[in-house]
PDB file of N, CA and C in Angstrom:
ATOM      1  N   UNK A   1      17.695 -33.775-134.140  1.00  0.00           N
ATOM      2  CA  UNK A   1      19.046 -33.826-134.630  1.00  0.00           C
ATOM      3  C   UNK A   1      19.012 -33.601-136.141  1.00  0.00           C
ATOM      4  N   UNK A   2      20.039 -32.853-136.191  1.00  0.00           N
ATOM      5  CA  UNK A   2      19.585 -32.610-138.231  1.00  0.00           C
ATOM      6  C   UNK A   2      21.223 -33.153-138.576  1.00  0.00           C
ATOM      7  N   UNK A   3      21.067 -34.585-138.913  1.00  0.00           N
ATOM      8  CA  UNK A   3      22.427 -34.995-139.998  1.00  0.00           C
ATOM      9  C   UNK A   3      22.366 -34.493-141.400  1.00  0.00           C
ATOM     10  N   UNK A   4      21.872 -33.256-141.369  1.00  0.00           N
ATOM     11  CA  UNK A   4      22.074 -33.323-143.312  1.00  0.00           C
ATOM     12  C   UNK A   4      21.997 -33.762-144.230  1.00  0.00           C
ATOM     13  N   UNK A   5      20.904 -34.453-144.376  1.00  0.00           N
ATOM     14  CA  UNK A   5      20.828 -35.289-145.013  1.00  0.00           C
ATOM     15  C   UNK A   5      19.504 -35.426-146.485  1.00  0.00           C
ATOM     16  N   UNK A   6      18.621 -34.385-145.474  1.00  0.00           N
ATOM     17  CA  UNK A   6      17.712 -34.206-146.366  1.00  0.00           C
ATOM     18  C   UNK A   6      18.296 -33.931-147.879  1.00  0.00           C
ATOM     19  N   UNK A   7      17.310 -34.563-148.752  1.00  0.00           N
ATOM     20  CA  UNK A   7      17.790 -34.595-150.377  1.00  0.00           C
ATOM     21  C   UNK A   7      18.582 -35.890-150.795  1.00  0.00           C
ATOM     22  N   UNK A   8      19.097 -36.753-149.733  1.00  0.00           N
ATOM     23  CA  UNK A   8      20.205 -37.019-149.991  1.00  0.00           C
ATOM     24  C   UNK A   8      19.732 -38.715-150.355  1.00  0.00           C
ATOM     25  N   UNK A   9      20.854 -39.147-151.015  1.00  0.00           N
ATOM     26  CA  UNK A   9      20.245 -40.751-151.609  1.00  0.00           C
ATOM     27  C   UNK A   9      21.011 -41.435-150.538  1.00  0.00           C
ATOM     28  N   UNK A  10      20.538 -42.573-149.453  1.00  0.00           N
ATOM     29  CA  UNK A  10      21.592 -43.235-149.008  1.00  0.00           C
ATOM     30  C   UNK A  10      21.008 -45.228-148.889  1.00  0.00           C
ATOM     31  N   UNK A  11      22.349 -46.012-149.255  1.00  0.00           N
ATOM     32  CA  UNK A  11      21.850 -46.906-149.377  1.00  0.00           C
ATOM     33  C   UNK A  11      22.172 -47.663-147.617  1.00  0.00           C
ATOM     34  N   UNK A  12      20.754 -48.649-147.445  1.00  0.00           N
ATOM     35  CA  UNK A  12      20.843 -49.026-146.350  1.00  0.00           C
ATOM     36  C   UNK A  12      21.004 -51.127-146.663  1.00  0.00           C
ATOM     37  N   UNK A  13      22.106 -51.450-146.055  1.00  0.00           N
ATOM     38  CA  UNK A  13      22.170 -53.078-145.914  1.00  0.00           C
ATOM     39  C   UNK A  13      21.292 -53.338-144.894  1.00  0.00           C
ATOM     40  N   UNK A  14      20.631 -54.925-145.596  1.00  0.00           N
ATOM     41  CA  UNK A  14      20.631 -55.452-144.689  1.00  0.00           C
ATOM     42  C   UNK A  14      19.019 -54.678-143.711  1.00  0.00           C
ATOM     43  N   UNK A  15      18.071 -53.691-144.505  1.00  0.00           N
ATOM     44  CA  UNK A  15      17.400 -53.136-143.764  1.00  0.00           C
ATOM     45  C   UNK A  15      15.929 -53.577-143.594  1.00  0.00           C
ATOM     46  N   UNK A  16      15.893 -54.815-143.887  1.00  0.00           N
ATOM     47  CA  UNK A  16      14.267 -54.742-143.901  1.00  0.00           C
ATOM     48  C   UNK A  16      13.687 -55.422-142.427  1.00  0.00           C
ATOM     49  N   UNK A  17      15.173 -55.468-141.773  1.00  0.00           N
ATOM     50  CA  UNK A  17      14.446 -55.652-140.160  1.00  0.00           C
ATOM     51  C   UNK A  17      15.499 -55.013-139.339  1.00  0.00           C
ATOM     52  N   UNK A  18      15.250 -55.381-137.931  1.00  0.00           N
ATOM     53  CA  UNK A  18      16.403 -55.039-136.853  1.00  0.00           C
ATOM     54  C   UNK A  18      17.128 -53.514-137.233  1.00  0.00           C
ATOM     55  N   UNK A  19      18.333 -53.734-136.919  1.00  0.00           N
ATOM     56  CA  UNK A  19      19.073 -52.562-136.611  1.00  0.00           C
ATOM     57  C   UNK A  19      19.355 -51.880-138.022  1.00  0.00           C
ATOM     58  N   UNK A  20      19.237 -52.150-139.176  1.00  0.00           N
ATOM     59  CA  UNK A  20      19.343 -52.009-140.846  1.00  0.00           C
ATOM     60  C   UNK A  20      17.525 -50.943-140.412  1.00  0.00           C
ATOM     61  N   UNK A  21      16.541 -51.935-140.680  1.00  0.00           N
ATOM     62  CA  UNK A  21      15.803 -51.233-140.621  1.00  0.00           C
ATOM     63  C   UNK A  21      15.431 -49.600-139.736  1.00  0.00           C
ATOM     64  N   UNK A  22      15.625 -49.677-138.413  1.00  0.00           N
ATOM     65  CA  UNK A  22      15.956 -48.713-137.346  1.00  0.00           C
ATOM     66  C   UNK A  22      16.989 -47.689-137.910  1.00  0.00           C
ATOM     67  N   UNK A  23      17.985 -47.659-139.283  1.00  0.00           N
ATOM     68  CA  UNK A  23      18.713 -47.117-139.490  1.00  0.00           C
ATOM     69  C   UNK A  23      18.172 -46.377-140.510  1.00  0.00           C
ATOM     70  N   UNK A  24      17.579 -47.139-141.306  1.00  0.00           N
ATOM     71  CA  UNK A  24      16.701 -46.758-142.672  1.00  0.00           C
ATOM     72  C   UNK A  24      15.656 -45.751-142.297  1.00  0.00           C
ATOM     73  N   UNK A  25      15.109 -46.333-141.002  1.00  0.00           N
ATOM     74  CA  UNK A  25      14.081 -45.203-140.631  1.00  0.00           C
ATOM     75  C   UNK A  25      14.491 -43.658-140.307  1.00  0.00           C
ATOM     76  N   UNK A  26      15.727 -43.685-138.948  1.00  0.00           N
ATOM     77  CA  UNK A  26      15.907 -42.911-139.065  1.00  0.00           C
ATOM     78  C   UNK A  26      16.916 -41.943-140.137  1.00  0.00           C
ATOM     79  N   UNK A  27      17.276 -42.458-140.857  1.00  0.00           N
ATOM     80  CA  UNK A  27      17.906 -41.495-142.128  1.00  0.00           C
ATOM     81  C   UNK A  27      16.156 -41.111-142.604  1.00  0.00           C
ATOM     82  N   UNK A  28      15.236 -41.772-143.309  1.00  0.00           N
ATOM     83  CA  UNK A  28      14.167 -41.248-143.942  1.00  0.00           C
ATOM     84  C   UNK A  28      13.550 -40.107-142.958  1.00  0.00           C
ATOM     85  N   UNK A  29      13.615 -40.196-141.695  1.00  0.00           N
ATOM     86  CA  UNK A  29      13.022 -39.281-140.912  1.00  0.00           C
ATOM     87  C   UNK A  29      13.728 -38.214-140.939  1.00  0.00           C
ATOM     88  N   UNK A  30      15.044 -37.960-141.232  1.00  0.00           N
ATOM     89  CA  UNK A  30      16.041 -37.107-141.331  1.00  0.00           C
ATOM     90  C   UNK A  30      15.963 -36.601-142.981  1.00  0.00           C
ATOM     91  N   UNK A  31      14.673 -36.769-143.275  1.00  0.00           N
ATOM     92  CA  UNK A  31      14.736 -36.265-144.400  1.00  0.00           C
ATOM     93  C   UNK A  31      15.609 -36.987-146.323  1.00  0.00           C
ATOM     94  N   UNK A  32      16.207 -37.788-145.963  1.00  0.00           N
ATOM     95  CA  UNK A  32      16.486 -38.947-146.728  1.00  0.00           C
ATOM     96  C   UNK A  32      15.904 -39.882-147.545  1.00  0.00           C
ATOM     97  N   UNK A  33      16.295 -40.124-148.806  1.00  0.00           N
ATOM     98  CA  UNK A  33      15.983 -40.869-149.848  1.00  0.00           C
ATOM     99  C   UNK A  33      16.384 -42.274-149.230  1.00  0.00           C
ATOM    100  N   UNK A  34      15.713 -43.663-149.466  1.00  0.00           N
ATOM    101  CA  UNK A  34      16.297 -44.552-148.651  1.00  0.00           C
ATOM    102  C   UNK A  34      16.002 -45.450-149.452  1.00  0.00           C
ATOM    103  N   UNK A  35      17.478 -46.305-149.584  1.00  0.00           N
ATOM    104  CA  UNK A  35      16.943 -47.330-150.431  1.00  0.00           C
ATOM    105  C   UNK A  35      17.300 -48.692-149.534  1.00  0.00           C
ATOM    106  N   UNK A  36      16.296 -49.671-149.276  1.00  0.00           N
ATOM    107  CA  UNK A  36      16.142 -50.522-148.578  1.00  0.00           C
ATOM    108  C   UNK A  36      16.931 -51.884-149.162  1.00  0.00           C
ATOM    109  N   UNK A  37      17.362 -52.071-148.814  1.00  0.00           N
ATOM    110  CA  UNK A  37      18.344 -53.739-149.329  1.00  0.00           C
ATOM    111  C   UNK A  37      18.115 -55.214-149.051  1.00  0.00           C
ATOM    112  N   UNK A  38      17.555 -56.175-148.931  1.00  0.00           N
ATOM    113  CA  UNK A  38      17.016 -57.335-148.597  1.00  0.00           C
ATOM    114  C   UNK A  38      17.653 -58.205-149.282  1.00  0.00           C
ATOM    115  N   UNK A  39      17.628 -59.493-149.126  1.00  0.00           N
ATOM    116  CA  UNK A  39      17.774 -60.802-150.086  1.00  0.00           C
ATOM    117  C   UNK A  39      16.466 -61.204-150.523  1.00  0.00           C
ATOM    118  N   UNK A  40      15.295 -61.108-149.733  1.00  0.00           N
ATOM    119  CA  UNK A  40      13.655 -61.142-150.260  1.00  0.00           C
ATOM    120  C   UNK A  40      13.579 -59.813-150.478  1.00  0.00           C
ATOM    121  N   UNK A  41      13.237 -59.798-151.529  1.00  0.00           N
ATOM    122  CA  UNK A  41      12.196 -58.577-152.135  1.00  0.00           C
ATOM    123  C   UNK A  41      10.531 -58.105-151.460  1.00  0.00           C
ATOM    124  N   UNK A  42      10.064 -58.943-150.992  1.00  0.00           N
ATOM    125  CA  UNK A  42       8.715 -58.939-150.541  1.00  0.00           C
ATOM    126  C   UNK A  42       9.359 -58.357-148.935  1.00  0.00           C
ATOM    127  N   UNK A  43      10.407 -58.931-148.684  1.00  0.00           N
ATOM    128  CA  UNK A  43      10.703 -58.154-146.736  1.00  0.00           C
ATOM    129  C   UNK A  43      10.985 -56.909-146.900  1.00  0.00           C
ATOM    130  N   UNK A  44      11.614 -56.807-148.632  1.00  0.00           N
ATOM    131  CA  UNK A  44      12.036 -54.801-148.529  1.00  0.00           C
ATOM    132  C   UNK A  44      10.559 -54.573-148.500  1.00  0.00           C
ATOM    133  N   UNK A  45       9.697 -54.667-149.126  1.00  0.00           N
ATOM    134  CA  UNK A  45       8.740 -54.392-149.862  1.00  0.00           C
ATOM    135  C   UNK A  45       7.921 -53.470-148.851  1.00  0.00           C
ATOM    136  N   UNK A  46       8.020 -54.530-147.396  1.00  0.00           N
ATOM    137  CA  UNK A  46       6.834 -54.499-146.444  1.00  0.00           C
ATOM    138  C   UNK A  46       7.749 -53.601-145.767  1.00  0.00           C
ATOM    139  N   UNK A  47       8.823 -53.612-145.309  1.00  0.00           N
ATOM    140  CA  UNK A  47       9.154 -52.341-144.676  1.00  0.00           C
ATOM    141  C   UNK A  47       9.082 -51.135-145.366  1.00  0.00           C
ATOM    142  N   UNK A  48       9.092 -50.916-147.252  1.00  0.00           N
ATOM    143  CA  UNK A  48       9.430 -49.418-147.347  1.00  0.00           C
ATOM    144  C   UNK A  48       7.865 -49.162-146.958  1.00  0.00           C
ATOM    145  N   UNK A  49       7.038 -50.100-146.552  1.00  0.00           N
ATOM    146  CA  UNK A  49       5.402 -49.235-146.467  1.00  0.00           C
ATOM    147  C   UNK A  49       5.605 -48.397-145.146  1.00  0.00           C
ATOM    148  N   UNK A  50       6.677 -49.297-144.382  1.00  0.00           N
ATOM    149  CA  UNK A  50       6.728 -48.027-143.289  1.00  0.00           C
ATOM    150  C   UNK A  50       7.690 -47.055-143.163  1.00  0.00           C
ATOM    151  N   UNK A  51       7.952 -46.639-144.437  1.00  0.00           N
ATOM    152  CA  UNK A  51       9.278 -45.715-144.272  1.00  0.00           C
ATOM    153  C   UNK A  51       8.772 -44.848-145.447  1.00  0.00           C
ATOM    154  N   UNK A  52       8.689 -43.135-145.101  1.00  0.00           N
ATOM    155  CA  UNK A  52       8.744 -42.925-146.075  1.00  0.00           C
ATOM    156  C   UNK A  52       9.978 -42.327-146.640  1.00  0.00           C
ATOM    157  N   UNK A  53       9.541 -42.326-147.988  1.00  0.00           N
ATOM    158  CA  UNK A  53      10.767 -42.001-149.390  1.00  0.00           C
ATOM    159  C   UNK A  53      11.824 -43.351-149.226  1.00  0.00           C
ATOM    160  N   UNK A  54      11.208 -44.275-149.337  1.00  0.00           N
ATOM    161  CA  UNK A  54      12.439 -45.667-149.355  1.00  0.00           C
ATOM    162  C   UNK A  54      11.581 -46.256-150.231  1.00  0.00           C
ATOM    163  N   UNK A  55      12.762 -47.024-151.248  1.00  0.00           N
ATOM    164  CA  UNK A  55      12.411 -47.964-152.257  1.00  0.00           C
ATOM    165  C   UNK A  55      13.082 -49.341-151.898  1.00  0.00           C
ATOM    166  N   UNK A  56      12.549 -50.062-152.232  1.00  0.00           N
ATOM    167  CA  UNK A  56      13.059 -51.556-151.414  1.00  0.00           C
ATOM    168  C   UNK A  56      13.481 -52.394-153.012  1.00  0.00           C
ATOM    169  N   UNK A  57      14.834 -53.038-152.543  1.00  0.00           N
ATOM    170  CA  UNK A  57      15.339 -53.631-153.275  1.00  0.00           C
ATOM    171  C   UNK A  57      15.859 -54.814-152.966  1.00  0.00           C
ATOM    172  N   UNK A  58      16.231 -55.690-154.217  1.00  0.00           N
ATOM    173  CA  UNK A  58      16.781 -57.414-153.423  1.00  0.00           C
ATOM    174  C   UNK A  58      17.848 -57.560-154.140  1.00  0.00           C
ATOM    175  N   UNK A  59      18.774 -57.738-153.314  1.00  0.00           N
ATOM    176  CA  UNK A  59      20.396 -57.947-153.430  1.00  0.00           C
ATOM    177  C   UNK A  59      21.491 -58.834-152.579  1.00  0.00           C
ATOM    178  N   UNK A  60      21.772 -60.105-153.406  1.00  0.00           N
ATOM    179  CA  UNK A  60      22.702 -60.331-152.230  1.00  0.00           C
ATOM    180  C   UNK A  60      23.725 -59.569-152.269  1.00  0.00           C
ATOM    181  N   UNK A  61      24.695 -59.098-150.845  1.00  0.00           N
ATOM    182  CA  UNK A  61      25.336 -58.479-150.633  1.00  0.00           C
ATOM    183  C   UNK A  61      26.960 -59.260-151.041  1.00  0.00           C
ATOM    184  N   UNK A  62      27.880 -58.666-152.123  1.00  0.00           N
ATOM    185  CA  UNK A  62      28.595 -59.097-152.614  1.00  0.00           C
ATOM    186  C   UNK A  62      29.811 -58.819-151.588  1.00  0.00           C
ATOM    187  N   UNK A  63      30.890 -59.139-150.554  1.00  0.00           N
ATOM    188  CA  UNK A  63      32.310 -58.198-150.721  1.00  0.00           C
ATOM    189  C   UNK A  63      33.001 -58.673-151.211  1.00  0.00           C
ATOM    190  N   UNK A  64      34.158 -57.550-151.511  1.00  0.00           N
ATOM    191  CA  UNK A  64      34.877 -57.507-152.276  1.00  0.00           C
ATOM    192  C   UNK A  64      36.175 -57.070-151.693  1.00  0.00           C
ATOM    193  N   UNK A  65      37.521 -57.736-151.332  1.00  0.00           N
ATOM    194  CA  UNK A  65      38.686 -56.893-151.203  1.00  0.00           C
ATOM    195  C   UNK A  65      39.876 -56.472-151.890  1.00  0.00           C
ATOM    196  N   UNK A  66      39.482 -55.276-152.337  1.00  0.00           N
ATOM    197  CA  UNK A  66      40.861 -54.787-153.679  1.00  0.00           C
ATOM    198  C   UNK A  66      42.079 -55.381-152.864  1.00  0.00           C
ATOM    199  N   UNK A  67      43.102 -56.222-153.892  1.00  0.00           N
ATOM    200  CA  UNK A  67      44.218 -56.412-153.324  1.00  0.00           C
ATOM    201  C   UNK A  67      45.057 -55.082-153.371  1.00  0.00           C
ATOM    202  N   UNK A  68      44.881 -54.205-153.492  1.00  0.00           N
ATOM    203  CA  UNK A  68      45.763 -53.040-153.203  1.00  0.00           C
ATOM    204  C   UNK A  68      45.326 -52.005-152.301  1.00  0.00           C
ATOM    205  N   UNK A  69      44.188 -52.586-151.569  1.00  0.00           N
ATOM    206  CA  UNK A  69      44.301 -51.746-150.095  1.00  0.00           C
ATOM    207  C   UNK A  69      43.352 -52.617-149.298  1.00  0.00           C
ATOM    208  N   UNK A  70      43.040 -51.894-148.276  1.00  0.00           N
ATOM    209  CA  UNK A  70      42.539 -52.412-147.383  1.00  0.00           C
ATOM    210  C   UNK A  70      40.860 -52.412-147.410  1.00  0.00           C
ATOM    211  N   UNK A  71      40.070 -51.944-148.467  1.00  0.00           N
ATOM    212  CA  UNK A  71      39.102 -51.206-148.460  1.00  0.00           C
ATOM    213  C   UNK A  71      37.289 -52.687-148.958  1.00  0.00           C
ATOM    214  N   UNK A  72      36.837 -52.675-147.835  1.00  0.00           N
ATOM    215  CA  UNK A  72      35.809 -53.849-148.299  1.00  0.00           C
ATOM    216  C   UNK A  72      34.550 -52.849-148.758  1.00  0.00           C
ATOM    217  N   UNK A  73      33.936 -53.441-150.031  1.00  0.00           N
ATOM    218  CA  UNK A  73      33.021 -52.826-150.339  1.00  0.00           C
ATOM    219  C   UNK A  73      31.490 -53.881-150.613  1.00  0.00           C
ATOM    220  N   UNK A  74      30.140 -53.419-150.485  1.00  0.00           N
ATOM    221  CA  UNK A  74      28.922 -53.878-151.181  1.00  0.00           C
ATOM    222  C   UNK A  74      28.870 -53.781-152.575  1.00  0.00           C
ATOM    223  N   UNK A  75      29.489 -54.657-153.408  1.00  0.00           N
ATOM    224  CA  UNK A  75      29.496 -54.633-154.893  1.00  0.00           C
ATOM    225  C   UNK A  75      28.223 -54.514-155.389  1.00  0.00           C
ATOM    226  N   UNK A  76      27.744 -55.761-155.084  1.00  0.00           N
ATOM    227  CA  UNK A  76      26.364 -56.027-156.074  1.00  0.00           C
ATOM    228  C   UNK A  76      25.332 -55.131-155.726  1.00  0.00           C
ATOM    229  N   UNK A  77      24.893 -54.949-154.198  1.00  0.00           N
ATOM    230  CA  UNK A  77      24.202 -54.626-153.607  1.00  0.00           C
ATOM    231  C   UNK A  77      24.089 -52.853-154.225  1.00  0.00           C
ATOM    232  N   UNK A  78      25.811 -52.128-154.281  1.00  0.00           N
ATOM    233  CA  UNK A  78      25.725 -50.473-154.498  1.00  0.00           C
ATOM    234  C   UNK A  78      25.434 -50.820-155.891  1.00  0.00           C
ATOM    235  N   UNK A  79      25.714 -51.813-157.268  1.00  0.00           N
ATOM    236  CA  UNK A  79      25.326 -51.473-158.317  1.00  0.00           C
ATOM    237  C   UNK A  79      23.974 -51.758-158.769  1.00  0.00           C
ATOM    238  N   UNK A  80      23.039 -52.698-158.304  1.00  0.00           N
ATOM    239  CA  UNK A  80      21.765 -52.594-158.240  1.00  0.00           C
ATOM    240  C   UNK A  80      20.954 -51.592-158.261  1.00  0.00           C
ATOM    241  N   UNK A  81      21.337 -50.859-156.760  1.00  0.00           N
ATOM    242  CA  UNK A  81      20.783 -49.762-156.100  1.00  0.00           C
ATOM    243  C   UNK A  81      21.018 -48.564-157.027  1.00  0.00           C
ATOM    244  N   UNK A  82      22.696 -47.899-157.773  1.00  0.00           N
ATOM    245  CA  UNK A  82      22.620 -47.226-158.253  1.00  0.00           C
ATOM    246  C   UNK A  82      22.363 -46.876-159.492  1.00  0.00           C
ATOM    247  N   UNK A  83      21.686 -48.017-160.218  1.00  0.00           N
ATOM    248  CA  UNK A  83      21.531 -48.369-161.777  1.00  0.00           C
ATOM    249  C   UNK A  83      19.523 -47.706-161.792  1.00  0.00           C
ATOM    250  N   UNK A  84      18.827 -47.918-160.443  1.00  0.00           N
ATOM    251  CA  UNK A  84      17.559 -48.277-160.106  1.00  0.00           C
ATOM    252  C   UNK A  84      17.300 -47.152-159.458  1.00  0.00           C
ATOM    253  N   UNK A  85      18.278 -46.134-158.468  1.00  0.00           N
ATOM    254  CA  UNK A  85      17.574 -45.282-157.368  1.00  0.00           C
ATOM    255  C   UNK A  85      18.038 -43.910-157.869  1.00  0.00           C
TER     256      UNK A  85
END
């Protein structure tokens, strides 16, 4: 399957196990930059060894809901990642 992706930076929650991880993998297999998200740093750590092109990072995951729409976002977690990846 080719999602298009190769080249591409994408951040993954929540990935240094289960279904986060399984997601991380397959974007990196799809050719993808992957940046791994944890609350331990040492759990990203050990999964990016099995992923390649993923950098593992530790973030708690912030949301956030603008009172002028409906829209929930990963605050802390996307500015970490995009200050670093």
């Amino acid at each position: 399957m080719d999602l298009k992706l190769k080249g591409k930076r994408v951040l993954v929650l929540g990935s240094s196990s289960g279904l986060g991880f399984a997601i991380a993998k397959a974007y990196a297999e799809e050719g993808a930059y992957v940046a791994l998200t944890s609350r331990d740093l040492k759990r990203a750590e050990e999964a990016a060894k099995q992923i390649p092109n993923a950098k593992p990072f530790a973030a708690d995951l912030l949301v956030v809901l603008n009172k002028n729409s409906s829209d929930h976002f990963g605050v802390k977690a996307a500015e970490i990642t995009e200050r670093k990846f």
